[in-house]
N, C-alpha and C. Protein backbone atom coordinates (compact mmCIF):
# COMPACT_ATOMS: atom_id res chain seq x y z
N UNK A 1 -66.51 19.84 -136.20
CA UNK A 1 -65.05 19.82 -136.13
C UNK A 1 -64.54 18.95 -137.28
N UNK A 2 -63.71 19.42 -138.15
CA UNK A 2 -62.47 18.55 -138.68
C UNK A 2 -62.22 17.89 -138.16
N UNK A 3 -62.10 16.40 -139.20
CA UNK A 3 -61.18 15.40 -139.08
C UNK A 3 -59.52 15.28 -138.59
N UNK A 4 -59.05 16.42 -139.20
CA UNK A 4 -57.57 16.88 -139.15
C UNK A 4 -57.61 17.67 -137.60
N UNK A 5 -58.06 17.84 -137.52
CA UNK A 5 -58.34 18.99 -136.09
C UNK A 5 -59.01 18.17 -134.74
N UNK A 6 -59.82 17.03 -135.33
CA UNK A 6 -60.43 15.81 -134.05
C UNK A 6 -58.95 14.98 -134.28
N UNK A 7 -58.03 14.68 -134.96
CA UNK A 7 -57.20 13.81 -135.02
C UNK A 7 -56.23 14.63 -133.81
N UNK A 8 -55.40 15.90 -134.26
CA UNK A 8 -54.49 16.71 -133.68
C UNK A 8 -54.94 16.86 -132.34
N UNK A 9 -56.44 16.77 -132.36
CA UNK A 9 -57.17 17.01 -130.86
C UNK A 9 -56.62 15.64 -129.83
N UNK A 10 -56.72 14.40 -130.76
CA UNK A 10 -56.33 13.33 -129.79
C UNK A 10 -54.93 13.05 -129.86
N UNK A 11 -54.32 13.43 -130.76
CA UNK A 11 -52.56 13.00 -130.98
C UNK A 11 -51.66 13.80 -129.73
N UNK A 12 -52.41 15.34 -129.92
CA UNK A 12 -51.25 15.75 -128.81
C UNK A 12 -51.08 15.82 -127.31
N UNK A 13 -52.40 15.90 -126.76
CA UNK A 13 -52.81 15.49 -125.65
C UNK A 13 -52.23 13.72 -125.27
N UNK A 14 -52.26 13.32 -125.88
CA UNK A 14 -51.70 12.06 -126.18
C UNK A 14 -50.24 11.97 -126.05
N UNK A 15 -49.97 12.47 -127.14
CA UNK A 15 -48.21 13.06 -127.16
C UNK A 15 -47.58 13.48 -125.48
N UNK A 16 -48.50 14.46 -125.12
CA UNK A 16 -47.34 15.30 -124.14
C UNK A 16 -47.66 14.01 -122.98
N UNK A 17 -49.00 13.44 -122.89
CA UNK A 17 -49.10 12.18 -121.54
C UNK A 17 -47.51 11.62 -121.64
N UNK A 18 -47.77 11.17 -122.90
CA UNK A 18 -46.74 10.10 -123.84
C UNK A 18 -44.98 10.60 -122.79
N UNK A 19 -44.88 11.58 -123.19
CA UNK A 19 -43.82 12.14 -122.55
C UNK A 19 -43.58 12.32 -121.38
N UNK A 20 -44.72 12.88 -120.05
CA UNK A 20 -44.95 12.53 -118.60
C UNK A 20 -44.43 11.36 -118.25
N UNK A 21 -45.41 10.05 -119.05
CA UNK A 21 -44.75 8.48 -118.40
C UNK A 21 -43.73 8.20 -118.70
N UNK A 22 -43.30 9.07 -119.80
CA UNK A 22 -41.64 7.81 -119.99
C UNK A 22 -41.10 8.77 -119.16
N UNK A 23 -41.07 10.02 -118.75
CA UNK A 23 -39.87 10.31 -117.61
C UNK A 23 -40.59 9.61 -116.33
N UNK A 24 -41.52 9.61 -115.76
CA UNK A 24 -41.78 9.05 -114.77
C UNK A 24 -41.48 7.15 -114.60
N UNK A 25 -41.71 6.43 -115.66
CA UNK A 25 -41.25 5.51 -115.56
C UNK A 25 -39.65 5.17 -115.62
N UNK A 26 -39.41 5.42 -116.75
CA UNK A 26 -37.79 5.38 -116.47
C UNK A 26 -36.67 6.38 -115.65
N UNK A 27 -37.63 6.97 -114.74
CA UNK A 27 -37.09 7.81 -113.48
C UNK A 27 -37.24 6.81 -112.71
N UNK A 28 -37.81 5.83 -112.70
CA UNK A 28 -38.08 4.54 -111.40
C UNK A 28 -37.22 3.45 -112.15
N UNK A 29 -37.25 2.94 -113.27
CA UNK A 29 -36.84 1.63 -113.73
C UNK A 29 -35.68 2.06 -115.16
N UNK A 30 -34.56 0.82 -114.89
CA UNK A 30 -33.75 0.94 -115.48
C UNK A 30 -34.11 -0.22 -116.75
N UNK A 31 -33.81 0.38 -118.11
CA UNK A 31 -34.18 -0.36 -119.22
C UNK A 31 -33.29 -1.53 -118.96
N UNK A 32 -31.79 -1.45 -118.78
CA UNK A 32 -31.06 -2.66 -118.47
C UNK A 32 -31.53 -3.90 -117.70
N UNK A 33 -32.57 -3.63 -116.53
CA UNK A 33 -32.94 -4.58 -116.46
C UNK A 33 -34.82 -5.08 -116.09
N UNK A 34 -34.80 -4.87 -117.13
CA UNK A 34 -36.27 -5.63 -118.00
C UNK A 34 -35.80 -6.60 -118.28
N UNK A 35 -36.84 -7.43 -118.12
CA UNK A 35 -36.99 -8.97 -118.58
C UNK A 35 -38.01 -9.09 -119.36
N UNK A 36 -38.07 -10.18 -120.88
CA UNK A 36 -39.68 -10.49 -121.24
C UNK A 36 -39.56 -11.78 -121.46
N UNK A 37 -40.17 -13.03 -121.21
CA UNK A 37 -40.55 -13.79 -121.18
C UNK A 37 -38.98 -14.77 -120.54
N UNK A 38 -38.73 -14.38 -118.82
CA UNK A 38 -37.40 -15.10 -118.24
C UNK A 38 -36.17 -14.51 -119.14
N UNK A 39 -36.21 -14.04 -120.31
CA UNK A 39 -34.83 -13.53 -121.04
C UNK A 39 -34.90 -11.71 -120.96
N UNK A 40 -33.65 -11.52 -120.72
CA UNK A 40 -33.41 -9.84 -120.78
C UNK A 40 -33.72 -9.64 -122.47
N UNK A 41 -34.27 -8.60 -122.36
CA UNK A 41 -34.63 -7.39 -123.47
C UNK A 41 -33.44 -7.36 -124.39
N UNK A 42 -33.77 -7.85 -125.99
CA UNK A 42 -32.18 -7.77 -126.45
C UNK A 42 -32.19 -6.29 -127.63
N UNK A 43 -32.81 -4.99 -126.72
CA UNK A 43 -32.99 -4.10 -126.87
C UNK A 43 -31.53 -2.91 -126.62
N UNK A 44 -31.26 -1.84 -126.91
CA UNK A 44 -30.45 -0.95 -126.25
C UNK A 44 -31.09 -0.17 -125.42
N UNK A 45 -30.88 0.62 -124.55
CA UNK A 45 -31.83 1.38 -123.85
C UNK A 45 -32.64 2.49 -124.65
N UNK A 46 -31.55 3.65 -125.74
CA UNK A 46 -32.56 3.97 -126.25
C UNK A 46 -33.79 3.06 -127.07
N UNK A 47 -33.40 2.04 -127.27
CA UNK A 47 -34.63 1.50 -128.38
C UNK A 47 -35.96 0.89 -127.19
N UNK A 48 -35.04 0.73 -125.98
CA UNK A 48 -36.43 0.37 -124.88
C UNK A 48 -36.75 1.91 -124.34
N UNK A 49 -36.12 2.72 -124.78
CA UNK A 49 -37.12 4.20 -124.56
C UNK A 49 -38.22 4.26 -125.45
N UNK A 50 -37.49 4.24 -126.80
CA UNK A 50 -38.14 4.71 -128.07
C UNK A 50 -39.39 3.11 -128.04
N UNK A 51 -39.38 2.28 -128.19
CA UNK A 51 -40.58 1.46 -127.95
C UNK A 51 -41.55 1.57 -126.90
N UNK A 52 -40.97 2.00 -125.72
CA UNK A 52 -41.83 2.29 -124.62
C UNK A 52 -42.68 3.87 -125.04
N UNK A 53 -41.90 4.62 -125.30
CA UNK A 53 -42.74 5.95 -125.76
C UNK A 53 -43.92 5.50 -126.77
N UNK A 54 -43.81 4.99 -127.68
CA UNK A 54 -44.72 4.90 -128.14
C UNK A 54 -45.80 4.18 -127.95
N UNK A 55 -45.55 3.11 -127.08
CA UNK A 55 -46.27 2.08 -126.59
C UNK A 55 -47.47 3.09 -125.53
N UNK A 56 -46.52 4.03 -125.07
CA UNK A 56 -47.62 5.17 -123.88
C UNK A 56 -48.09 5.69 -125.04
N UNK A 57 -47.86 6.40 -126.00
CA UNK A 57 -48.57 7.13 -126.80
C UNK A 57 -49.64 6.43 -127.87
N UNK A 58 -49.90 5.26 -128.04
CA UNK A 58 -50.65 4.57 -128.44
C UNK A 58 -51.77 4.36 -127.62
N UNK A 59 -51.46 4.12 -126.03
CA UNK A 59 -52.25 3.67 -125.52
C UNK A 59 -53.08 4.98 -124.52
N UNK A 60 -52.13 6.15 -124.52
CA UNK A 60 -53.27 7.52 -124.66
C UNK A 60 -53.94 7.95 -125.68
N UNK A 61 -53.28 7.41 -126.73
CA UNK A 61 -54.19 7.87 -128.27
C UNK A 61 -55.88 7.17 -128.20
N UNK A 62 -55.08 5.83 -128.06
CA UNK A 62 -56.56 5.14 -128.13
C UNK A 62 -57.47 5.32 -127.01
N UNK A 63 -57.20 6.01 -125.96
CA UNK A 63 -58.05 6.29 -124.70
C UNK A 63 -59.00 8.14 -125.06
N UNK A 64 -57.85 8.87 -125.65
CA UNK A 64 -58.48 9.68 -125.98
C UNK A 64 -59.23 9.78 -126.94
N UNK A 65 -59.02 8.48 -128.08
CA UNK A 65 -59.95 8.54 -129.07
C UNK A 65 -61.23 7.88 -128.47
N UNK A 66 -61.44 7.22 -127.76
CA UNK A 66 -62.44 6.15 -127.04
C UNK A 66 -63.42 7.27 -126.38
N UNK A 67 -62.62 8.57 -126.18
CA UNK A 67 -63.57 9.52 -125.45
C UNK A 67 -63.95 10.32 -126.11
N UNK A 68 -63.58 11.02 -127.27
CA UNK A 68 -64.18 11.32 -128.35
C UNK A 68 -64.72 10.67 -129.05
N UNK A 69 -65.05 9.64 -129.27
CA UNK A 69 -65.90 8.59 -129.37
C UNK A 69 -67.54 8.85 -128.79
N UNK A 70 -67.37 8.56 -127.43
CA UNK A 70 -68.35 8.83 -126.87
C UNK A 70 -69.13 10.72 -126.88
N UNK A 71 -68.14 10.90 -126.87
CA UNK A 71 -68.93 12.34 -127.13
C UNK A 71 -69.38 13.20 -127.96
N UNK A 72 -69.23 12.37 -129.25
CA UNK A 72 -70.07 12.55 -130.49
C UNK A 72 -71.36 12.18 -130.19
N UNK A 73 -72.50 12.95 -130.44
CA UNK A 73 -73.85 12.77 -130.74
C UNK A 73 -74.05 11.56 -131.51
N UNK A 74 -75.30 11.04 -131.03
CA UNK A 74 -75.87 9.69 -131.51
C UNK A 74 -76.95 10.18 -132.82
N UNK A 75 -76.60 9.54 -133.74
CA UNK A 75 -77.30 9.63 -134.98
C UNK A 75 -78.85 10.27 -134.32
N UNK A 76 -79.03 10.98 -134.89
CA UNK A 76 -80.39 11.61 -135.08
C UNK A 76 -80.89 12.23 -133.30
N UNK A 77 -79.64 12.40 -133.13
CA UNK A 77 -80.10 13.59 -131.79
C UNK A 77 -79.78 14.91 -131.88
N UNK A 78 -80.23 15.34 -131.02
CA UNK A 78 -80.43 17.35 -131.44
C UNK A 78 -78.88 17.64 -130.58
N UNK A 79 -78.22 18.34 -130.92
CA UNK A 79 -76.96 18.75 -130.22
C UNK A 79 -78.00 19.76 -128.99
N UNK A 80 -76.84 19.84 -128.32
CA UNK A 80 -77.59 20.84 -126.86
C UNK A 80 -77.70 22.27 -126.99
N UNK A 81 -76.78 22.75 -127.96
CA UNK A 81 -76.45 24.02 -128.28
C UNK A 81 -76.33 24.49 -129.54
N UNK A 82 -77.20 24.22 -129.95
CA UNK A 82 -77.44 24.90 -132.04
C UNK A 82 -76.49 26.00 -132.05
N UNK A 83 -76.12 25.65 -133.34
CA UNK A 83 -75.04 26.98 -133.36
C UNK A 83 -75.22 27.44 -134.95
């Protein structure tokens, strides 16, 4: 497989999660009131959307890359299925 094609493989799967949690989270919680460290968020709501989206999509990126990771063959083993 391509590089460009193992990348797209983990970005969009990634992407659409990305999109699941932010409606599911901000279907439960209102950006207005977040707190980070005792002080409110001196965010607008879209910008605590738009940071939170990506914050999910980073952190499915790197989960799906962690598993493509693992499922690359280890140097000098025979794949299961010669092709």
């Amino acid at each position: 497989m391509t590089s460009a094609r193992q990348l797209i493989g983990i970005l969009w799967p990634a992407f659409l999660l990305a999109c699941v949690l932010e409606i599911l989270v901000f279907s439960l919680v209102d950006p207005a009131d977040l707190h980070w460290g005792g002080d409110a968020l001196r965010l607008s709501r879209q910008g605590v959307y738009s940071v939170a989206f990506f914050v999910f999509w980073a952190l499915a990126a790197a989960s799906s890359a962690f598993t493509a990771l693992l499922a690359m063959p280890l140097a000098g083993e025979r794949p299961e299925h010669p092709q």
